[in-house]
N, C-alpha and C. Protein backbone atom coordinates (compact mmCIF):
# COMPACT_ATOMS: atom_id res chain seq x y z
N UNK A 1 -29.25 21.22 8.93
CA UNK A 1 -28.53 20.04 9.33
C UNK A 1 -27.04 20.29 9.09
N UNK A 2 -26.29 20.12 9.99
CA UNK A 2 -24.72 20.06 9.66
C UNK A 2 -24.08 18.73 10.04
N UNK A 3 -23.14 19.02 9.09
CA UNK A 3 -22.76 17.65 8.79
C UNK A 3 -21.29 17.88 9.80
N UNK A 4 -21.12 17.02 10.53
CA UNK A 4 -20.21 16.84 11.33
C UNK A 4 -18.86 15.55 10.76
N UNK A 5 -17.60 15.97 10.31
CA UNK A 5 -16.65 15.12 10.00
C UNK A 5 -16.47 14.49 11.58
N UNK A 6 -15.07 13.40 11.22
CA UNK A 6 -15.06 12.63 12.43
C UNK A 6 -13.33 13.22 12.69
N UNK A 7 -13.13 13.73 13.83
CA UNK A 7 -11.67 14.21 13.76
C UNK A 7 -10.80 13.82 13.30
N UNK A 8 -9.43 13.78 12.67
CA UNK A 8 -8.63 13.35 12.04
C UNK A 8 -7.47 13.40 13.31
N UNK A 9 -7.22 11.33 12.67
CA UNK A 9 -6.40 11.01 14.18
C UNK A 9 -4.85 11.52 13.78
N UNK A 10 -4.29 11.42 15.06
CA UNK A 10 -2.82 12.41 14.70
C UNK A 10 -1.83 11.19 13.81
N UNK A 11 -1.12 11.69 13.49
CA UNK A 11 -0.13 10.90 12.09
C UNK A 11 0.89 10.44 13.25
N UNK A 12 1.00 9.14 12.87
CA UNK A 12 1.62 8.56 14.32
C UNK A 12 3.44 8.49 13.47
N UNK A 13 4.25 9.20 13.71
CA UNK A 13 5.83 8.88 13.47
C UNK A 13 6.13 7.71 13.58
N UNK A 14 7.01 7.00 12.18
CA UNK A 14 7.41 5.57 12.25
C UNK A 14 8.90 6.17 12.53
N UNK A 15 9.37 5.06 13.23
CA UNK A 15 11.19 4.85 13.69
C UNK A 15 11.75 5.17 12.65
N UNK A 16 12.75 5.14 12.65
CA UNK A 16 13.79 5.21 11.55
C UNK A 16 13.63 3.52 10.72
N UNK A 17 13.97 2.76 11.97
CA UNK A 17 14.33 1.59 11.85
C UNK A 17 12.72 1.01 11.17
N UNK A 18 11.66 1.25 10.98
CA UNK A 18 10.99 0.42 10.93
C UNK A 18 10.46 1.19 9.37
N UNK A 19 10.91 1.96 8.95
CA UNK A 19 10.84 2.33 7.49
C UNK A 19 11.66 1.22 6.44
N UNK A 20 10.67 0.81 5.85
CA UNK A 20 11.17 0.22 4.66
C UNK A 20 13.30 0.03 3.97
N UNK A 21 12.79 1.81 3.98
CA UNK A 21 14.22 1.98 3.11
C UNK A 21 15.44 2.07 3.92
N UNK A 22 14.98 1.96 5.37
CA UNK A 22 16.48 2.22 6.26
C UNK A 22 16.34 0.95 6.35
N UNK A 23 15.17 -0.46 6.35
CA UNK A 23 15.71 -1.61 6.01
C UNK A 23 16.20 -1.86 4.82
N UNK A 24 16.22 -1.60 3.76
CA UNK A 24 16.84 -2.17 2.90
C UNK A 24 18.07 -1.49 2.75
N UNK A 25 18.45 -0.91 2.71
CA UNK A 25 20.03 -0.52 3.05
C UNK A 25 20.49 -1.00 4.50
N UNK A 26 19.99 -1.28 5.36
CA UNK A 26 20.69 -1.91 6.55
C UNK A 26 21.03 -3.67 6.12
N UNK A 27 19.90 -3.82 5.36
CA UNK A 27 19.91 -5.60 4.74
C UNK A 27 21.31 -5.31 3.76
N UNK A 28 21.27 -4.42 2.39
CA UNK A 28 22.36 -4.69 1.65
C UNK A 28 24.14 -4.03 2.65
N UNK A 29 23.52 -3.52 3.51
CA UNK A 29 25.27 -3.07 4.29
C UNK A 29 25.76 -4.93 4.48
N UNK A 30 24.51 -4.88 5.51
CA UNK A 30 24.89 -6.07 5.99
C UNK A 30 25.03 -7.60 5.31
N UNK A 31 24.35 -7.85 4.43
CA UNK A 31 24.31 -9.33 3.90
C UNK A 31 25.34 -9.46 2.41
N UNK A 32 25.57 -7.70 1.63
CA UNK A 32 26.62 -7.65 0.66
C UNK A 32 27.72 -7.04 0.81
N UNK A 33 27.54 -5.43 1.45
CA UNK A 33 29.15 -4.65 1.22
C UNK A 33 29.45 -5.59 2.72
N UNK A 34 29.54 -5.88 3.57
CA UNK A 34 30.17 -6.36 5.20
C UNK A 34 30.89 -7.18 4.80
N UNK A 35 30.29 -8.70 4.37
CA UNK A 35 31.31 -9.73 3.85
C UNK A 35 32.67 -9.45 2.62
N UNK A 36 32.08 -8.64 1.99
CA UNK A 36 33.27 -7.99 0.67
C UNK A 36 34.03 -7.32 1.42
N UNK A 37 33.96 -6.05 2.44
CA UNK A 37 35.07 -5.43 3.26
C UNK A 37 35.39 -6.31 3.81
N UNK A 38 35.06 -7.31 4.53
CA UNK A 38 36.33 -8.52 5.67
C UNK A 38 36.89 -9.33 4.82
N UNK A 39 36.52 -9.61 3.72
CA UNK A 39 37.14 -10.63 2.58
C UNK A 39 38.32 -9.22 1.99
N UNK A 40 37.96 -8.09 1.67
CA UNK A 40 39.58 -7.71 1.71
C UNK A 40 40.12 -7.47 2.51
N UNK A 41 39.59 -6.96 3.56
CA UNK A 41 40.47 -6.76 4.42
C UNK A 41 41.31 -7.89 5.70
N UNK A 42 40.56 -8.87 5.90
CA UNK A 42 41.68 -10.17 6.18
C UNK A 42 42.42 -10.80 5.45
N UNK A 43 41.82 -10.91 3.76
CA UNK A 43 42.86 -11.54 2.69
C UNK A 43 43.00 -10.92 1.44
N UNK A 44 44.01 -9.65 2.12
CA UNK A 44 44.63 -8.60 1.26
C UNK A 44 44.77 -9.09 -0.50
N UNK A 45 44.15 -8.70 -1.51
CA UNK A 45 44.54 -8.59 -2.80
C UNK A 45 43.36 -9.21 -3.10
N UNK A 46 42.05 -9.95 -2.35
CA UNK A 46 41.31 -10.33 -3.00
C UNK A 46 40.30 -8.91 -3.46
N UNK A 47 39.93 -8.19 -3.01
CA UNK A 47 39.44 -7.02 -3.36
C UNK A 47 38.55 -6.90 -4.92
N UNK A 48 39.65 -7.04 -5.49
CA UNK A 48 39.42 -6.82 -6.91
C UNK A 48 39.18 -8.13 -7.71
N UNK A 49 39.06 -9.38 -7.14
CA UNK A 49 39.18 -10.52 -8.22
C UNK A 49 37.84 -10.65 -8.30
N UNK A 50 37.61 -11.55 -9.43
CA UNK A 50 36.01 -12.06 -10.15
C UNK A 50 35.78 -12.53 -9.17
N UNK A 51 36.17 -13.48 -8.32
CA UNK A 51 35.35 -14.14 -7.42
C UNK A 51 34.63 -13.43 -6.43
N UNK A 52 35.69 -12.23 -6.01
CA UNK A 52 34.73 -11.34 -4.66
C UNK A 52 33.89 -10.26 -4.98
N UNK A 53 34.12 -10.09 -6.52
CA UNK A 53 33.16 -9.04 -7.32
C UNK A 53 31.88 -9.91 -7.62
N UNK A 54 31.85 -11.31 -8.00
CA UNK A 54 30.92 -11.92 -8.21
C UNK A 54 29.94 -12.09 -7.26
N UNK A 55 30.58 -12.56 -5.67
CA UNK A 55 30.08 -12.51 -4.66
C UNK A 55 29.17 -11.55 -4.17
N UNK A 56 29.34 -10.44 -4.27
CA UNK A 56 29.33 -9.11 -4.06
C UNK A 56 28.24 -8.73 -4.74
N UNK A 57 27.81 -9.15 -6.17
CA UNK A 57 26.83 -8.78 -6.56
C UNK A 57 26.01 -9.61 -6.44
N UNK A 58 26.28 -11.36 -6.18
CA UNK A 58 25.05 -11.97 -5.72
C UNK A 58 24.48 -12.39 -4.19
N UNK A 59 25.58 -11.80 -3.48
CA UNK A 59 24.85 -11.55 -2.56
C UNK A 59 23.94 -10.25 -2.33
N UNK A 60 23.85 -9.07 -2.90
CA UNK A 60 23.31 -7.91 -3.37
C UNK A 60 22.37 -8.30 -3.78
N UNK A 61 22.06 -9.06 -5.25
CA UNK A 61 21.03 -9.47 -6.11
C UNK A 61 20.38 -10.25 -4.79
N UNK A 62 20.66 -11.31 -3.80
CA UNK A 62 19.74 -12.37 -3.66
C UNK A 62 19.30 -11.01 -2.19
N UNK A 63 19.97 -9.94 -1.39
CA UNK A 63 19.09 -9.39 -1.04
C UNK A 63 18.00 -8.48 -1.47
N UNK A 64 18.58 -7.87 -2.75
CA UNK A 64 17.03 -6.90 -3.20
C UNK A 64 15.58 -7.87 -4.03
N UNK A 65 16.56 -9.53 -3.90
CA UNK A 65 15.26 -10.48 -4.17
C UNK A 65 14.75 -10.40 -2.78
N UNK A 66 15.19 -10.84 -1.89
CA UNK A 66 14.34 -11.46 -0.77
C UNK A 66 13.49 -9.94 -0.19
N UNK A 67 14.07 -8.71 -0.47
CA UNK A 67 13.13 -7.77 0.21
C UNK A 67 11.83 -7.28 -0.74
N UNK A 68 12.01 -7.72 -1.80
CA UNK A 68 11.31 -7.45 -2.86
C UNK A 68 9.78 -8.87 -2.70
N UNK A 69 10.43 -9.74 -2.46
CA UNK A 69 9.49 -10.98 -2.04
C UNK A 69 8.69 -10.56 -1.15
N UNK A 70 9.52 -10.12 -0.32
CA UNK A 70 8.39 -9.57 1.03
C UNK A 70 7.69 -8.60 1.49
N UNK A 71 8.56 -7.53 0.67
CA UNK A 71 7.36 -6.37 0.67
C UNK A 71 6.12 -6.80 -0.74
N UNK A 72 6.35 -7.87 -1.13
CA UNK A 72 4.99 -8.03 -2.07
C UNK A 72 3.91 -8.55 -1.32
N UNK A 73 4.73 -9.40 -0.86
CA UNK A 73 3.86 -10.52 0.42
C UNK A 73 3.16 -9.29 1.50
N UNK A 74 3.63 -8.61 1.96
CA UNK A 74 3.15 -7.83 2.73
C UNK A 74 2.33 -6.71 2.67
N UNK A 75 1.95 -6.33 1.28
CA UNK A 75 0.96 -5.14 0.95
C UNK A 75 -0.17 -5.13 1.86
N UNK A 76 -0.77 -4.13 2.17
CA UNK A 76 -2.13 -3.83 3.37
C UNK A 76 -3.12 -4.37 1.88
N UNK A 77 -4.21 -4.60 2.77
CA UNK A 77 -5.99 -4.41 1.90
C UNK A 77 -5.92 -3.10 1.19
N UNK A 78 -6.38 -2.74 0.65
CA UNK A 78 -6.74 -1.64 -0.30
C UNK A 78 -8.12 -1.05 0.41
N UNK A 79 -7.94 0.28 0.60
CA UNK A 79 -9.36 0.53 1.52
C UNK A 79 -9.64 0.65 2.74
N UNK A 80 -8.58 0.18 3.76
CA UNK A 80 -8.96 -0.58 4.47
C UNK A 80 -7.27 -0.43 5.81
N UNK A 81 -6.43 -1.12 5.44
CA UNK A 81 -5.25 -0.97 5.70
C UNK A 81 -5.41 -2.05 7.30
N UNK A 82 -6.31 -2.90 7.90
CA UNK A 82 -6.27 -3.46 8.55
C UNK A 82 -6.38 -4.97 8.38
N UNK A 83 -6.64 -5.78 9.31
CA UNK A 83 -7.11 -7.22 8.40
C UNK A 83 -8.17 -7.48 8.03
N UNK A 84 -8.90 -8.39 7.25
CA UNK A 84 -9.65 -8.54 6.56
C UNK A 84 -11.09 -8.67 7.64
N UNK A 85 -10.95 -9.34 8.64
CA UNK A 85 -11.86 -9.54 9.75
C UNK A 85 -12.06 -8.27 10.13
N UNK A 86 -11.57 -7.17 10.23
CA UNK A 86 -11.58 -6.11 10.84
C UNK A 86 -11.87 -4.47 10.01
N UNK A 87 -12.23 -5.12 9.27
CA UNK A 87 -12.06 -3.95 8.36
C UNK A 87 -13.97 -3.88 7.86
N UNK A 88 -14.36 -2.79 7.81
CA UNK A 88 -16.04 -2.52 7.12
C UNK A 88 -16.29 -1.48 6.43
N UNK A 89 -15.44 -1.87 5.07
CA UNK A 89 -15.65 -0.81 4.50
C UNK A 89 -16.90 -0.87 3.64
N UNK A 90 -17.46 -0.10 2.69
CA UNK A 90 -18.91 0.10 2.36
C UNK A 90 -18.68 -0.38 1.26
N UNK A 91 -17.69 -0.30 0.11
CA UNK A 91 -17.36 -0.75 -0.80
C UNK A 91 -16.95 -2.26 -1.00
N UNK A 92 -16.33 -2.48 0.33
CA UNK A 92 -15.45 -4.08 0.26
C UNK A 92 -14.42 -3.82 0.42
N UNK A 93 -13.34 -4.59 1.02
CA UNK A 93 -11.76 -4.57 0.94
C UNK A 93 -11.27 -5.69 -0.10
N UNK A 94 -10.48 -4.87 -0.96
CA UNK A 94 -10.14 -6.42 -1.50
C UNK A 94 -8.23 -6.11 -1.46
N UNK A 95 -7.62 -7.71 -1.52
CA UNK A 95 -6.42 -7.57 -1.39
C UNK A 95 -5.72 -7.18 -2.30
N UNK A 96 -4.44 -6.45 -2.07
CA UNK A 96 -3.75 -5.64 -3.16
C UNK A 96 -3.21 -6.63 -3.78
């Protein structure tokens, strides 16, 4: 008797764009360093004050919250990696 595997499907290439980490650096360009460069650079000397350093880090902080929220929210099944309706694994899927 030989035991026959089931072919192994080809590894499908994700975008650039749809990787995790080129979102989260496209989120902190955009939602922390963008507003801090036009805030000095239309109103020369703020650069350096508490207020645009403060800014700067909470707009930073409230994006590595919100991507952090959502890649929790978003983990696959364990086992399984499809939805729960769709998935038969022998063991069970349970959620991560």
């Amino acid at each position: 008797m030989m035991l026959h595997a089931s072919p192994v499907r080809a590894v499908q290439k994700r975008s650039l764009l749809s990787r995790r980490r080129a979102q989260f650096v496209g989120a902190l360009i955009a939602g922390a360093l963008l507003p801090y460069l036009l805030r000095t650079i239309f109103w020369p000397g703020t650069g350096d004050e508490d207020t645009s350093l403060n800014a700067l880090a909470g707009n930073a902080a409230a994006v590595v919250l919100a991507l952090w929220v959502r890649m929790s929210v978003e983990k696959p099944i364990r086992g399984c990696g499809r939805a729960p309706s769709t998935c038969r694994s022998p063991r069970g899927a349970t959620w991560a």
